[in-house]
C-alpha atoms as a PDB file:
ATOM      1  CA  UNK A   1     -25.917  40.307  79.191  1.00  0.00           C
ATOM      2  CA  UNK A   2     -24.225  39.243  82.164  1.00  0.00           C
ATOM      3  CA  UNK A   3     -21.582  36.114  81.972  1.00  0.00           C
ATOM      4  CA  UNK A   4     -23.455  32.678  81.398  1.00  0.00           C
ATOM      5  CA  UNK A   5     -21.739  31.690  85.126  1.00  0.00           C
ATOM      6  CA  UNK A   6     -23.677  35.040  86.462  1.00  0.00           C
ATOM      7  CA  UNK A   7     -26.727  33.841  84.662  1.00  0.00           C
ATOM      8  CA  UNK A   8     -26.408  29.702  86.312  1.00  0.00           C
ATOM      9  CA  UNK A   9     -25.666  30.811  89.912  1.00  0.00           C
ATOM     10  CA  UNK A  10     -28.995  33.334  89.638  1.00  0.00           C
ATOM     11  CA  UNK A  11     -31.381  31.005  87.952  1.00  0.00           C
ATOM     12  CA  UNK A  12     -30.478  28.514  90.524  1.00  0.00           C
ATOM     13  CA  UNK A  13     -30.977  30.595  93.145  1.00  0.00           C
ATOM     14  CA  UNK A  14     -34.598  31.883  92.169  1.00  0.00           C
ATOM     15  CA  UNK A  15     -35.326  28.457  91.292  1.00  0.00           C
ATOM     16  CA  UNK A  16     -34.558  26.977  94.944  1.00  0.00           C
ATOM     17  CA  UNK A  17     -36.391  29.542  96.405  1.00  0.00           C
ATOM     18  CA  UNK A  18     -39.758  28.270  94.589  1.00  0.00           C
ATOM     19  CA  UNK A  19     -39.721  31.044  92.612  1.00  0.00           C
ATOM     20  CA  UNK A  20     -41.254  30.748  88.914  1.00  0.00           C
ATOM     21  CA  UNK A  21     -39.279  32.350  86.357  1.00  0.00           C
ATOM     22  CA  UNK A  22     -40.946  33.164  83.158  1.00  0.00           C
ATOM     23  CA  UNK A  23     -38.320  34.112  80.540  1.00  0.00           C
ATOM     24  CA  UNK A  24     -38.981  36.646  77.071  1.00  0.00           C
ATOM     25  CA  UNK A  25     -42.944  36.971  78.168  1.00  0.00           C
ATOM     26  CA  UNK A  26     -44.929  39.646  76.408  1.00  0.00           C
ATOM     27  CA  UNK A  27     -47.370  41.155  78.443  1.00  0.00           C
ATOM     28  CA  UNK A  28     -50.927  41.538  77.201  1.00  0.00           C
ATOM     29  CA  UNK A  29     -52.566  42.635  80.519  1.00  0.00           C
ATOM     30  CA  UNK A  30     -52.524  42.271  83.841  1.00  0.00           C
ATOM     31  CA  UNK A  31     -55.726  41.923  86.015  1.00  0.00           C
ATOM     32  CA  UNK A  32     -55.916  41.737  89.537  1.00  0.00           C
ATOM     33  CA  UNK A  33     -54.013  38.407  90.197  1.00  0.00           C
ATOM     34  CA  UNK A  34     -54.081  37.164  86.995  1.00  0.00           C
ATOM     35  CA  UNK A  35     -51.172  38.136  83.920  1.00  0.00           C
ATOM     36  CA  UNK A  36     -52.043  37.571  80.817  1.00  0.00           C
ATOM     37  CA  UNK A  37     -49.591  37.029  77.967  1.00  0.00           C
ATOM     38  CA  UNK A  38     -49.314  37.682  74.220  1.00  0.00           C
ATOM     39  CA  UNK A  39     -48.962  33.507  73.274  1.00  0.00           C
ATOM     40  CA  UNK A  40     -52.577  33.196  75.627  1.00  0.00           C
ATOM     41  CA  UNK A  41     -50.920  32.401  78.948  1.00  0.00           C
ATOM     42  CA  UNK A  42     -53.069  32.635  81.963  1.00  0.00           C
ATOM     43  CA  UNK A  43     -50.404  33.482  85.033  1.00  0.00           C
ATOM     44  CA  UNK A  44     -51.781  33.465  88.365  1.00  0.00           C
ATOM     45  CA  UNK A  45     -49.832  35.862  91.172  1.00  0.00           C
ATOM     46  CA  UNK A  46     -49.419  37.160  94.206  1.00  0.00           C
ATOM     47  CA  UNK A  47     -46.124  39.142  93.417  1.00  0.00           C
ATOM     48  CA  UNK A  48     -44.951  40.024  90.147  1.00  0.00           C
ATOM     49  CA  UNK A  49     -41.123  41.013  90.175  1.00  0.00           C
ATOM     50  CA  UNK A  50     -40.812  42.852  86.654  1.00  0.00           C
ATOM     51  CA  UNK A  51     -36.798  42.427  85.291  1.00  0.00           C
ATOM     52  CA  UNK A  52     -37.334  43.994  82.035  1.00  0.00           C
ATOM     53  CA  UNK A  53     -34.040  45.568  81.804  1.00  0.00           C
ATOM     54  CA  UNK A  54     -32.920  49.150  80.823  1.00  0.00           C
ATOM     55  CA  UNK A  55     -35.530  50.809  78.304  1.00  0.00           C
ATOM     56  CA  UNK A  56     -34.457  54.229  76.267  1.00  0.00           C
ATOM     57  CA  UNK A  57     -37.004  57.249  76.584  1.00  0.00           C
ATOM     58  CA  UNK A  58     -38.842  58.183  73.438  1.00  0.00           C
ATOM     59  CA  UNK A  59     -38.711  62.093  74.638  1.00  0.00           C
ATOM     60  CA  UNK A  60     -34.741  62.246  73.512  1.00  0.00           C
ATOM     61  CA  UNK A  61     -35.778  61.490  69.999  1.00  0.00           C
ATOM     62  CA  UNK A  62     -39.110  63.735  69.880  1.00  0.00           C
ATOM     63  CA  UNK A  63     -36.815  66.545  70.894  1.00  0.00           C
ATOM     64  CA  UNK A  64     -34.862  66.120  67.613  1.00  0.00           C
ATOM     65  CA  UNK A  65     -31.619  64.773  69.848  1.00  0.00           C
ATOM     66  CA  UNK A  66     -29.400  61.940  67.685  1.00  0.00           C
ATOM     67  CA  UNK A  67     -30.222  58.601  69.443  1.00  0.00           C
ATOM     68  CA  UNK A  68     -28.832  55.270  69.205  1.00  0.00           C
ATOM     69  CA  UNK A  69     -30.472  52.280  67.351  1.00  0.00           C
ATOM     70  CA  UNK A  70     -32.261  51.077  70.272  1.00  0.00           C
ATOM     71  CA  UNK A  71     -33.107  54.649  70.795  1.00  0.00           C
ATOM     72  CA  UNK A  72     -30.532  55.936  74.043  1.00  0.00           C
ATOM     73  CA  UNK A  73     -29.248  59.656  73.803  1.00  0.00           C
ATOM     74  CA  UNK A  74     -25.952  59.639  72.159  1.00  0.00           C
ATOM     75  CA  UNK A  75     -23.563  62.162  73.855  1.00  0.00           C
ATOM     76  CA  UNK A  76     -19.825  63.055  73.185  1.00  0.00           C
ATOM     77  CA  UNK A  77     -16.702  61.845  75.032  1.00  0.00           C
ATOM     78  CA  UNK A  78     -17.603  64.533  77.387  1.00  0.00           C
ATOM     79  CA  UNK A  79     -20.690  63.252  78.259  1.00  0.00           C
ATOM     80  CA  UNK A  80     -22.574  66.421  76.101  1.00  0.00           C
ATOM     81  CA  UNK A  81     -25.456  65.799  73.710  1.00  0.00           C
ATOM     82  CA  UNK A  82     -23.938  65.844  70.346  1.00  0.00           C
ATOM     83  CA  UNK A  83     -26.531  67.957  68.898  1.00  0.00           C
ATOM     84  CA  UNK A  84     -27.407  70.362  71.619  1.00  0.00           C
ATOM     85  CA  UNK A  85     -24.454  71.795  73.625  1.00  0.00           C
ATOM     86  CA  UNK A  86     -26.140  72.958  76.910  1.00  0.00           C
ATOM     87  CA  UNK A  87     -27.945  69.402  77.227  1.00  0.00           C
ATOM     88  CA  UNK A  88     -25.493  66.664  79.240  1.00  0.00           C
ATOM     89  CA  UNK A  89     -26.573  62.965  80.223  1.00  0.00           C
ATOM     90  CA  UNK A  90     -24.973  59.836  81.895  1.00  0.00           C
ATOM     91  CA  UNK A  91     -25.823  56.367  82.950  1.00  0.00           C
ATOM     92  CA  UNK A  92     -28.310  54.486  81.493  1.00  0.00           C
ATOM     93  CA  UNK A  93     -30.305  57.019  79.486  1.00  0.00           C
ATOM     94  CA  UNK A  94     -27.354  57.438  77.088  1.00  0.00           C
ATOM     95  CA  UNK A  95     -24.608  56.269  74.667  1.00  0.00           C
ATOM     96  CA  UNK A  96     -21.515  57.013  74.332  1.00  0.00           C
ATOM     97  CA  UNK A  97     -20.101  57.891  70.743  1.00  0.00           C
ATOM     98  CA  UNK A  98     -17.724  54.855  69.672  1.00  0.00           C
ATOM     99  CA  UNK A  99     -18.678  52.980  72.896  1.00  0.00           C
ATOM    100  CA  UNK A 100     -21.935  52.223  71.841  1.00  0.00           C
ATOM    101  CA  UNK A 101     -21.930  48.840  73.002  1.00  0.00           C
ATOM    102  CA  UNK A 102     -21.399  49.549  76.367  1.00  0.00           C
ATOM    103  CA  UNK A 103     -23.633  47.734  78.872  1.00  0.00           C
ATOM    104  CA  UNK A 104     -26.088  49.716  81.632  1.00  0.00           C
ATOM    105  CA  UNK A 105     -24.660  48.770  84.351  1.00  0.00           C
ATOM    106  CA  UNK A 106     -24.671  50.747  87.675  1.00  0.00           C
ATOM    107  CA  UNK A 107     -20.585  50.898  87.737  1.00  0.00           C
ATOM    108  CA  UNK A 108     -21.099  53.741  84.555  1.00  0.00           C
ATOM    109  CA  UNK A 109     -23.190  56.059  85.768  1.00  0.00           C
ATOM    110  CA  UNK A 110     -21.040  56.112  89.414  1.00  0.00           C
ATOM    111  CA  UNK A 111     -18.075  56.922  87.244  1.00  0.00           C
ATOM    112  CA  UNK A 112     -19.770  59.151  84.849  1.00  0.00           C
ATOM    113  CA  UNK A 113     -21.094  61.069  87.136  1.00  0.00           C
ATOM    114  CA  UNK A 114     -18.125  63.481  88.792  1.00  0.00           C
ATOM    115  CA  UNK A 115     -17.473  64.468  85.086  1.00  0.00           C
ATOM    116  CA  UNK A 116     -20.791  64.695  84.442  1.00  0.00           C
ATOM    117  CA  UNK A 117     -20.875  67.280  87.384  1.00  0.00           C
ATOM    118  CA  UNK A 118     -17.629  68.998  86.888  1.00  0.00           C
ATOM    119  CA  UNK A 119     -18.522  69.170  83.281  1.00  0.00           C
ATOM    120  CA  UNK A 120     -21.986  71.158  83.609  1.00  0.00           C
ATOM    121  CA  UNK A 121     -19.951  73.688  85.384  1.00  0.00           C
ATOM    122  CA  UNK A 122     -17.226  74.217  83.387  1.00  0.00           C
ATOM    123  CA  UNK A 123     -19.595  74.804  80.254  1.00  0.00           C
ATOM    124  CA  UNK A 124     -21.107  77.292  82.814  1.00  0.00           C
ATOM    125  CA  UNK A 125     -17.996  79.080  83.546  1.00  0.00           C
ATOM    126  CA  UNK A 126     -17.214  79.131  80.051  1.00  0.00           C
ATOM    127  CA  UNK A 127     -14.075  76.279  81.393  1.00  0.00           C
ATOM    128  CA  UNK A 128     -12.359  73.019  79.281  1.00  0.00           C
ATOM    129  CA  UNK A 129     -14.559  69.843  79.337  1.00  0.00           C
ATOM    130  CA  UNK A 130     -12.747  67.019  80.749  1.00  0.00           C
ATOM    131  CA  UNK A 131     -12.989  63.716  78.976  1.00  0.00           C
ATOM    132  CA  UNK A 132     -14.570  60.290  80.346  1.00  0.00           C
ATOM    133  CA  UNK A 133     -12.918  57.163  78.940  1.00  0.00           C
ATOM    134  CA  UNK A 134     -15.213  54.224  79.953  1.00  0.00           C
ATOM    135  CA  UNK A 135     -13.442  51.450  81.523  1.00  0.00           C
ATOM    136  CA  UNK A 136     -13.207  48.266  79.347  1.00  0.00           C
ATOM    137  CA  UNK A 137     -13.668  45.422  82.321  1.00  0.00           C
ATOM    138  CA  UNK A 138     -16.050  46.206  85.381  1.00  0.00           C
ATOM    139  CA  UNK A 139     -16.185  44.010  89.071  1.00  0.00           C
ATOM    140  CA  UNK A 140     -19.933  42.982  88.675  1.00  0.00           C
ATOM    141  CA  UNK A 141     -21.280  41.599  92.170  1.00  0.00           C
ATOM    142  CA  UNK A 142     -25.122  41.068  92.887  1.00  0.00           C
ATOM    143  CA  UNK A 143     -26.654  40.526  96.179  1.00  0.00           C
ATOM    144  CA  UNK A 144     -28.514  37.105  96.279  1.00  0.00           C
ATOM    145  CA  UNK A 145     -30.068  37.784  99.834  1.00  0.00           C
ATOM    146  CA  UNK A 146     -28.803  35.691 102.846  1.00  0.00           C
ATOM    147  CA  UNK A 147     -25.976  37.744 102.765  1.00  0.00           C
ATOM    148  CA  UNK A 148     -24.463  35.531 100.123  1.00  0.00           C
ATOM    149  CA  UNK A 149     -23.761  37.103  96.532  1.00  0.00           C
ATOM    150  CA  UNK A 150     -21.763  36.551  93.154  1.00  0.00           C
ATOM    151  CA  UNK A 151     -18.839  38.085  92.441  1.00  0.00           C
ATOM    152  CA  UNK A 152     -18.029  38.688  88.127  1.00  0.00           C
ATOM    153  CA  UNK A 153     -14.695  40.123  86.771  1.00  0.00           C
ATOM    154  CA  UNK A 154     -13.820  38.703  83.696  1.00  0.00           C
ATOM    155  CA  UNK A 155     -13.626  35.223  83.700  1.00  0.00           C
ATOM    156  CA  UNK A 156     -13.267  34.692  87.106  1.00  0.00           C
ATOM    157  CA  UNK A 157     -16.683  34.123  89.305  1.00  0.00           C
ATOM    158  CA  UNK A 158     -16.752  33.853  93.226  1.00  0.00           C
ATOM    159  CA  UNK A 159     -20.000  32.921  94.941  1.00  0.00           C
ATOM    160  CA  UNK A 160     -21.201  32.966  98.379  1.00  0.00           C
ATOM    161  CA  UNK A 161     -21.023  35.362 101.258  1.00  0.00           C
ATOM    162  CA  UNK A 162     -17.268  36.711 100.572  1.00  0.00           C
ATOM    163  CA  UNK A 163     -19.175  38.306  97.489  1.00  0.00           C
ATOM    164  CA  UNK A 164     -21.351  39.581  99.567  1.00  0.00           C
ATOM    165  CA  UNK A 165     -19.028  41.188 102.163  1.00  0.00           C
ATOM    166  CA  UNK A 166     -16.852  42.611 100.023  1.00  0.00           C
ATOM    167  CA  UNK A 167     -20.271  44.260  97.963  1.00  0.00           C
ATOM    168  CA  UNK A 168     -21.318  45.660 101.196  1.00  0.00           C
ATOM    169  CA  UNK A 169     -17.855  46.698 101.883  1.00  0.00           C
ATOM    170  CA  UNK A 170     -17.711  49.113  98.795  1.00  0.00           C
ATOM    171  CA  UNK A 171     -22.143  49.756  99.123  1.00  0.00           C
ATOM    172  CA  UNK A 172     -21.307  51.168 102.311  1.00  0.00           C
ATOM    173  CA  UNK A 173     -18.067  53.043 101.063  1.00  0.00           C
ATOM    174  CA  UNK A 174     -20.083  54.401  98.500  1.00  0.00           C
ATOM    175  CA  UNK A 175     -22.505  55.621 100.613  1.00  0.00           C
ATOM    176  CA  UNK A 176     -20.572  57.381 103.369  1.00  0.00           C
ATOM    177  CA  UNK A 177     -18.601  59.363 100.131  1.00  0.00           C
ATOM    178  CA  UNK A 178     -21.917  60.791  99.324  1.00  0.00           C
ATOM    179  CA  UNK A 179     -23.034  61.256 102.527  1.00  0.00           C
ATOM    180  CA  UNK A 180     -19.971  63.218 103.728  1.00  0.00           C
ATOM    181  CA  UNK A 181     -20.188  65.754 100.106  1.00  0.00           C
ATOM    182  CA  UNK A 182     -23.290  67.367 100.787  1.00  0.00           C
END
């Protein structure tokens, strides 16, 4: 789901590193050093890097919770299960009424989280919910190793190591805020 640019500058990159890429594979089996898919291809391995992207849990609809089409926990604008009060979920193991189309990205469940927290509290204390709006445009960077990265906010795209700085800038940022709470 990421911007067709995104998509170029990251194919390229595995590819020059001799890496094989084998797009939309179903999996049979795996054996020791051998993969094995559905169309009868024999893949031969010493590393298998598995991108399969964000899955739902079948749990949220065995527990008789309302789910999503692709099957994702569907909470309120207050990041509470819409059938069961006491039951609250962020990042990628939900969706969001009317922002169902949201993508599971990282940049969610960082700011979902400190009303996900304050809200579990307040419905403990018996206190208002407060309401998470999800942002409409996110800065998408991804490390590409060699301290180079891409950079992704709407249409524009930056690539090379001032992605990278400035995604270890806010990594680190990140970190020391979390570090420094608890």
């Amino acid at each position: 789901t990421f911007p067709k640019k995104v998509q170029e500058v990251v194919k390229e990159k595995i590819y020059k590193s001799n890496v094989i890429l084998h797009l939309n594979e179903e999996v049979k089996e795996i054996k020791d050093t051998q993969l094995i898919t559905k169309k009868g291809l024999t893949l031969d391995y010493d590393l298998i890097l598995w991108a399969g992207g964000p899955v739902s849990n079948q749990m949220y609809k065995d527990a008789g919770m309302s789910v999503d089409e692709k099957g994702y926990m569907v909470v309120n604008q207050f990041l509470q299960n819409i059938d069961f009060e006491y039951i609250f979920g962020a990042g990628d193991c939900i969706s969001i009424q009317n922002f169902s189309q949201m993508k599971k990205v990282g940049v969610y469940a960082i700011k979902e989280a400190p009303y996900l927290w304050r809200n579990i509290l307040n419905y403990f204390y018996c206190k208002s919910l407060e309401s998470y709006t999800p942002q409409n445009e996110f800065l998408l960077i991804i490390s590409l190793g060699n301290q180079k990265g891409i950079l992704s906010y709407k249409k524009f795209v930056l690539n090379g190591s001032l992605a990278w700085k400035l995604k270890n800038y806010i990594d680190k940022g990140f970190m020391k805020k979390f570090n420094s709470e608890f």
